[in-house]
Protein backbone atom coordinates (compact mmCIF):
# COMPACT_ATOMS: atom_id res chain seq x y z
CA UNK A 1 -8.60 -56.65 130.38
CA UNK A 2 -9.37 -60.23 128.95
CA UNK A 3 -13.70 -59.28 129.09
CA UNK A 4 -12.23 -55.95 127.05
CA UNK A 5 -10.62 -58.09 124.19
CA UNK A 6 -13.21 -60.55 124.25
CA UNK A 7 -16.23 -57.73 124.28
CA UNK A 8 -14.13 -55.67 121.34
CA UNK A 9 -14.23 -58.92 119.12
CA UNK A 10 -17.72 -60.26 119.43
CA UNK A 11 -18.47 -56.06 118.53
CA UNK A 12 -16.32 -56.23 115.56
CA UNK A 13 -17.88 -59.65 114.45
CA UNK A 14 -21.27 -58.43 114.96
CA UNK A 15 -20.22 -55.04 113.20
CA UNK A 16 -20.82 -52.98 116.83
CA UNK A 17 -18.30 -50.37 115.83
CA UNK A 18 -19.64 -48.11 118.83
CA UNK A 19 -19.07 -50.88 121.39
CA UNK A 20 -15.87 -51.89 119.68
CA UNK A 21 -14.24 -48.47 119.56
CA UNK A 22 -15.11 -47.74 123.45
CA UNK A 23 -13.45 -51.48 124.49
CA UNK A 24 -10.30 -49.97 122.32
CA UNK A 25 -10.64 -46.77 124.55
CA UNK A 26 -10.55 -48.98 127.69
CA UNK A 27 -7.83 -51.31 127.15
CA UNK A 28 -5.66 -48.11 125.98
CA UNK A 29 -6.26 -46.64 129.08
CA UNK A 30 -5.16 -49.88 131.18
CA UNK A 31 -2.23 -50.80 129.28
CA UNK A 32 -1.28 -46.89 129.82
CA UNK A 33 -1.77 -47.42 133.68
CA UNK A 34 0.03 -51.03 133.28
CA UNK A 35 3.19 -49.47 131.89
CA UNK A 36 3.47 -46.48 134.43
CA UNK A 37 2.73 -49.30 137.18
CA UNK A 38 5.47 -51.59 135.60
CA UNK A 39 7.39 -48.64 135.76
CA UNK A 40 7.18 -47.87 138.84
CA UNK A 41 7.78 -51.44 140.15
CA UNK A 42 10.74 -51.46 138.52
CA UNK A 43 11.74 -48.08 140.46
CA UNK A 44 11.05 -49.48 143.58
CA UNK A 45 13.59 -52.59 142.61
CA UNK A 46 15.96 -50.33 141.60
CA UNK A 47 15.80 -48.38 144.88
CA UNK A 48 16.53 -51.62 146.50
CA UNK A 49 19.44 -52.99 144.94
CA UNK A 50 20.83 -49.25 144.84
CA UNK A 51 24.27 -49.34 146.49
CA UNK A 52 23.92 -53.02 146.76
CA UNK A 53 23.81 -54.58 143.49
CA UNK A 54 24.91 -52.57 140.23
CA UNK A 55 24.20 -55.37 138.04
CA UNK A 56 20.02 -55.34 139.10
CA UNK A 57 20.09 -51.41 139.53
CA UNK A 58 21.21 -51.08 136.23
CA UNK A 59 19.20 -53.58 134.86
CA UNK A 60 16.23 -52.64 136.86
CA UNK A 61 15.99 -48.41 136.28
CA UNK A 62 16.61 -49.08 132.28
CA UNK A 63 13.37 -50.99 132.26
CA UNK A 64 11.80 -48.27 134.23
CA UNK A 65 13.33 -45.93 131.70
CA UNK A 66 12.28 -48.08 129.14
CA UNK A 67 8.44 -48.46 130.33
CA UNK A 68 8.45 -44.53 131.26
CA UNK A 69 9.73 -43.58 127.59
CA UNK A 70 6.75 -46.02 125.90
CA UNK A 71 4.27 -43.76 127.57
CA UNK A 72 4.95 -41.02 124.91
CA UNK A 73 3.55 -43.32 122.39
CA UNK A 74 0.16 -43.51 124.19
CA UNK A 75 -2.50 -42.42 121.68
CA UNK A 76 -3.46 -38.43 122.55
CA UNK A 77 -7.24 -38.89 123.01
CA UNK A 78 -6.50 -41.54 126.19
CA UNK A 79 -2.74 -40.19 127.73
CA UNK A 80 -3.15 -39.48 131.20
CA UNK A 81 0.60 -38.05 131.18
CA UNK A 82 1.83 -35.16 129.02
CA UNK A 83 5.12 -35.18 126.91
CA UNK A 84 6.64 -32.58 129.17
CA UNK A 85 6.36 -34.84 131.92
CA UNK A 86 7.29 -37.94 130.11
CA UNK A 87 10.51 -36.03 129.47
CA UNK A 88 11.16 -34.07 133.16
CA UNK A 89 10.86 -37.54 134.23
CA UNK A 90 13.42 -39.00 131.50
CA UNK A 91 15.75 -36.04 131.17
CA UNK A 92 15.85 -34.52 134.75
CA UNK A 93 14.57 -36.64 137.18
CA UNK A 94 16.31 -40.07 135.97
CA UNK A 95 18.35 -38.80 132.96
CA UNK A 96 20.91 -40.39 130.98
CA UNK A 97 23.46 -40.97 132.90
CA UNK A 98 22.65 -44.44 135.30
CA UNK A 99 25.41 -43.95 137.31
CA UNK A 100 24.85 -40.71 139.06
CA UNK A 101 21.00 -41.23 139.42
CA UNK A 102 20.28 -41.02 142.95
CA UNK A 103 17.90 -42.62 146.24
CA UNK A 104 16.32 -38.86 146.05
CA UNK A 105 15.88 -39.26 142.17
CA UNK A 106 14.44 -42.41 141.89
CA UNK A 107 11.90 -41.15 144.82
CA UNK A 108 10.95 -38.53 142.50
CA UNK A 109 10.41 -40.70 140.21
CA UNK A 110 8.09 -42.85 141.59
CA UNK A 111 6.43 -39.97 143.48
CA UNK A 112 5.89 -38.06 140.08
CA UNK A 113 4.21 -41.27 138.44
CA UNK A 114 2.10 -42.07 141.28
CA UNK A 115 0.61 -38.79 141.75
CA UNK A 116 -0.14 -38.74 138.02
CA UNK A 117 -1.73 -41.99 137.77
CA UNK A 118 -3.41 -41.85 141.06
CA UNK A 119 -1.54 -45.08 142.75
């Protein structure tokens, strides 16, 4: 990510608009794939301290939430995930209510990110 940044500025001070706007696709496309990751890595805590801890399951699926919902402001020409997923994963898989969010749901969850991002 660092060579992207570092590639995108020498192009915009050398006035390389081509090579600048294709580092700005690539480091759109890996903070995309960063978020769902996060996202997921916070599912897999929350699966763990499910039952067990309802202070860090809490805490734990609303970042997932969190990091899932940010993928809707992806720009279009780079979004690997569509809106209607973004919100089958918010509204029925995870939903709004943390408390009755299940093992099975937060499976889903994780399972529906990683197919779509190819983890």
């Amino acid at each position: 990510m660092m060579n992207a940044f570092k590639r995108g500025r020498a192009a915009i001070s050398q006035d390389e608009l081509t090579i600048r706007d294709e580092e700005i696709l690539k480091l759109r496309k890996m903070w995309e794939k960063i978020s769902a990751a996060q996202a997921v890595a916070y599912l897999e805590e929350a699966k763990t301290n499910f039952g067990v801890d309802n202070a860090k399951f809490l805490h734990e699926l609303s970042e997932a939430y969190a990091f899932i919902l940010c993928l809707k402001y992806v720009p279009l020409e780079t979004r690997v995930i569509s809106y209607t997923q973004i919100d089958d994963l918010l509204t029925n898989t995870i939903g709004t209510d943390f408390w009755a969010v299940t093992q099975t749901d937060l499976t889903n969850a994780i399972n529906s990110l990683e197919s779509i991002y190819g983890f």
